[in-house]
N, C-alpha and C. Protein backbone atom coordinates (compact mmCIF):
# COMPACT_ATOMS: atom_id res chain seq x y z
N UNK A 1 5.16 41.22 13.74
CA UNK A 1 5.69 39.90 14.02
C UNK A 1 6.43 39.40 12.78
N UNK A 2 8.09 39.12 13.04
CA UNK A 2 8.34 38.53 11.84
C UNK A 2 7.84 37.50 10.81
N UNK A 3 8.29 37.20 10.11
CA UNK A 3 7.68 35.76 9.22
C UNK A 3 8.91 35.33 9.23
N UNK A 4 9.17 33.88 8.86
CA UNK A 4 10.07 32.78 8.79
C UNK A 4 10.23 32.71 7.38
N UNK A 5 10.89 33.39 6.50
CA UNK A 5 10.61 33.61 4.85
C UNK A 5 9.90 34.80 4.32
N UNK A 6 9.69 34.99 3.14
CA UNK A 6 8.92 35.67 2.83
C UNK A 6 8.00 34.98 1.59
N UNK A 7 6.58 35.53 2.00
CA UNK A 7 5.85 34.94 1.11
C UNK A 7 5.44 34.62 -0.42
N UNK A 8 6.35 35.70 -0.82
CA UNK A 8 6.68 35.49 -2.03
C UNK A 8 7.26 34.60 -2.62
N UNK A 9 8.26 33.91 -1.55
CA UNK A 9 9.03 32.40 -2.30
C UNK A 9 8.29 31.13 -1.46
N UNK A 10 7.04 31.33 -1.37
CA UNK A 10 5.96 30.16 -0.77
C UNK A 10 5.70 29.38 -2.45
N UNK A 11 5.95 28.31 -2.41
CA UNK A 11 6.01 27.52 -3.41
C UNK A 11 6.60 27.40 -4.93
N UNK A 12 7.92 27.80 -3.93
CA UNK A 12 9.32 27.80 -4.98
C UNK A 12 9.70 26.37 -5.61
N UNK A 13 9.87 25.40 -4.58
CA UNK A 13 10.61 24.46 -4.99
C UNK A 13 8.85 23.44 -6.16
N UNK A 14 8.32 23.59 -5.30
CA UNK A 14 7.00 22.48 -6.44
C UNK A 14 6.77 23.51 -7.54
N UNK A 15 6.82 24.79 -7.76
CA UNK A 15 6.45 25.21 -8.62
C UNK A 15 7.70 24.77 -9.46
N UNK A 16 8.51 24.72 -9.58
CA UNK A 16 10.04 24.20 -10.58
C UNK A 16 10.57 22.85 -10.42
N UNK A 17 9.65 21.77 -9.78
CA UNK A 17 9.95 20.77 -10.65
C UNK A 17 9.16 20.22 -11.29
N UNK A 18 8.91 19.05 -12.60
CA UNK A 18 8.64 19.66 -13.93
C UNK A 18 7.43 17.92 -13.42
N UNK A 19 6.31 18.37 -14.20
CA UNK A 19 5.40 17.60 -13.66
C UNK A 19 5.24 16.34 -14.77
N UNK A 20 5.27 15.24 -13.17
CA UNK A 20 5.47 13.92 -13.83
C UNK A 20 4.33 13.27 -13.50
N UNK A 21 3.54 12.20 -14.94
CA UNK A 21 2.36 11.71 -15.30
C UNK A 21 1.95 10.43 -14.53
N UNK A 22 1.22 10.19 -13.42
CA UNK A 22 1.05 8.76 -12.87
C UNK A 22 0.99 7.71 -13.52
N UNK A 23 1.20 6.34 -12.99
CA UNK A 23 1.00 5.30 -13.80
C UNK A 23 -0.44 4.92 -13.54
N UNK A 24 -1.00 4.38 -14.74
CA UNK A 24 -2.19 3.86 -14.10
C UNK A 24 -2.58 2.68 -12.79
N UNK A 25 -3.28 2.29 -12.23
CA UNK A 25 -3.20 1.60 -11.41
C UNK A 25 -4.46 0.83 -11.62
N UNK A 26 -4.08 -0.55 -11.43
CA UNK A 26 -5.23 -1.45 -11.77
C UNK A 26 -5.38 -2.67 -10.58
N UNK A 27 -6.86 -2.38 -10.11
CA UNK A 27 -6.31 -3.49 -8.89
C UNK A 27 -6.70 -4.34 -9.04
N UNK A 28 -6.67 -5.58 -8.16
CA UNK A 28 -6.88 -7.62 -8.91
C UNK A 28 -9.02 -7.57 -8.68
N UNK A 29 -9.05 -8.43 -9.27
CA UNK A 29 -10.43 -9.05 -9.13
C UNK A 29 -10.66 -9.30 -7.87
N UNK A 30 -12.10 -8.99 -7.30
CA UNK A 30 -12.24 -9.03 -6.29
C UNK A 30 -12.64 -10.89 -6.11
N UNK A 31 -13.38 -11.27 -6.93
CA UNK A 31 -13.24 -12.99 -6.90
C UNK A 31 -12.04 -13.40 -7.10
N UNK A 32 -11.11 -13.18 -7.60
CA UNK A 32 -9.80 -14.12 -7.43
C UNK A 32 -9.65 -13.58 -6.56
N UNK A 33 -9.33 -12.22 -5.74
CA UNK A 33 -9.08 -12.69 -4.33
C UNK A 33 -9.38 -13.30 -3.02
N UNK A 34 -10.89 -13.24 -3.07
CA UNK A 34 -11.78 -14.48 -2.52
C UNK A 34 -10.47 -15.52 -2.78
N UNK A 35 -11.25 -15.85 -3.76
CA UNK A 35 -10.04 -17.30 -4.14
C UNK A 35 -9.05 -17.81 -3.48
N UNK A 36 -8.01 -16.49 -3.63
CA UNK A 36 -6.66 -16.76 -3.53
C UNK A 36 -6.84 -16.99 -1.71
N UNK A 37 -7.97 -15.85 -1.12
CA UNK A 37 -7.93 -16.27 0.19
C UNK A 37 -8.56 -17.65 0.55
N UNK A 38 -9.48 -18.31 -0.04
CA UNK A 38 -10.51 -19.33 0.92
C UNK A 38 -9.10 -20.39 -0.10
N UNK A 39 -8.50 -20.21 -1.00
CA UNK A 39 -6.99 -21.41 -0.86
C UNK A 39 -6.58 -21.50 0.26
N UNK A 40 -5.69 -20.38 0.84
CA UNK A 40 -5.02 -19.78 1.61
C UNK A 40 -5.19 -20.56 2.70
N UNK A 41 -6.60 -20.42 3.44
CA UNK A 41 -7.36 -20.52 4.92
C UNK A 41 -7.46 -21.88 5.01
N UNK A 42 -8.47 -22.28 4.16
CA UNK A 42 -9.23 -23.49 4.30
C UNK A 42 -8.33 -24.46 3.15
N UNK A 43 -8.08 -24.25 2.31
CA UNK A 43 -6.87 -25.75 1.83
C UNK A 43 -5.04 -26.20 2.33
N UNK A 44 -4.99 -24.98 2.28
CA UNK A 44 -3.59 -25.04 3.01
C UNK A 44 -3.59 -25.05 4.60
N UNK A 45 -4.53 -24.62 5.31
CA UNK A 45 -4.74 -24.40 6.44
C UNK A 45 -3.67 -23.52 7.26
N UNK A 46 -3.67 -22.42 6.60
CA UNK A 46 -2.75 -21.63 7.01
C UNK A 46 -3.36 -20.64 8.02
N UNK A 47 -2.24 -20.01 8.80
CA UNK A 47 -3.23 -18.90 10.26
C UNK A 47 -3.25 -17.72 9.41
N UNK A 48 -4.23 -16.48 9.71
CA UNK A 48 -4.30 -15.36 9.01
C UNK A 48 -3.22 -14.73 9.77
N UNK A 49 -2.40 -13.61 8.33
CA UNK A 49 -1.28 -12.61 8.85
C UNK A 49 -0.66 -13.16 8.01
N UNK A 50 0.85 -13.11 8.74
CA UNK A 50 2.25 -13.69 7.84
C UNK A 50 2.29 -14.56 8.14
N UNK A 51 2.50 -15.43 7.21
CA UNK A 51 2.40 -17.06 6.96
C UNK A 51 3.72 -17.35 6.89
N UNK A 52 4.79 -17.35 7.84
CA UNK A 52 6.30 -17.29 7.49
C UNK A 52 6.20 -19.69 7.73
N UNK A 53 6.79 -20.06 7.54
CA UNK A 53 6.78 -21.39 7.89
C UNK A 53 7.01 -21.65 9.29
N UNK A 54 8.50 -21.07 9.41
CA UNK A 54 8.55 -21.51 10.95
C UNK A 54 7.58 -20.89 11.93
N UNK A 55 6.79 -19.87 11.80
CA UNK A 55 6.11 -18.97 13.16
C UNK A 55 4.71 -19.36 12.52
N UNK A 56 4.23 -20.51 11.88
CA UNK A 56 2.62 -20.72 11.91
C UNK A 56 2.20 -21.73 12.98
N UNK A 57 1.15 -20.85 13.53
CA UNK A 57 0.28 -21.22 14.44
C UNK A 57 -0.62 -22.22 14.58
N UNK A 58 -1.13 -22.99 15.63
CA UNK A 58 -2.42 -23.58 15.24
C UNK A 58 -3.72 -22.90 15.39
N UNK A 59 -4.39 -23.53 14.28
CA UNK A 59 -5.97 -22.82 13.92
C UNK A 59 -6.89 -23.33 15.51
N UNK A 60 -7.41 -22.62 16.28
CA UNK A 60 -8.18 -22.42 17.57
C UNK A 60 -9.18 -23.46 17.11
């Protein structure tokens, strides 16, 4: 049964390009995001989702 290639050039292209270092990643406080949400909900009285101005809902 043929093959579609040959296996010898199975990981041509990642093996030759030249390896690049991640950035670190740091994610927010989990209390300021509390925060930023019970602002959000309960002072602004905004609906959960996208909060666009014209398409907010009333709270049920």
């Amino acid at each position: 049964m043929p093959t579609h290639g040959s296996l010898t050039k199975a990981g041509k292209v990642r093996g030759q390009t030249p390896k690049v270092e991640g950035r670190k990643r740091t994610g927010t406080n989990s209390s300021l995001q509390n925060k930023s949400n019970f602002r959000k909900r309960l002072i602004l009285n905004r609906f959960p989702g996208q909060n666009k101005p014209g398409q907010r809902r009333r709270r049920r």
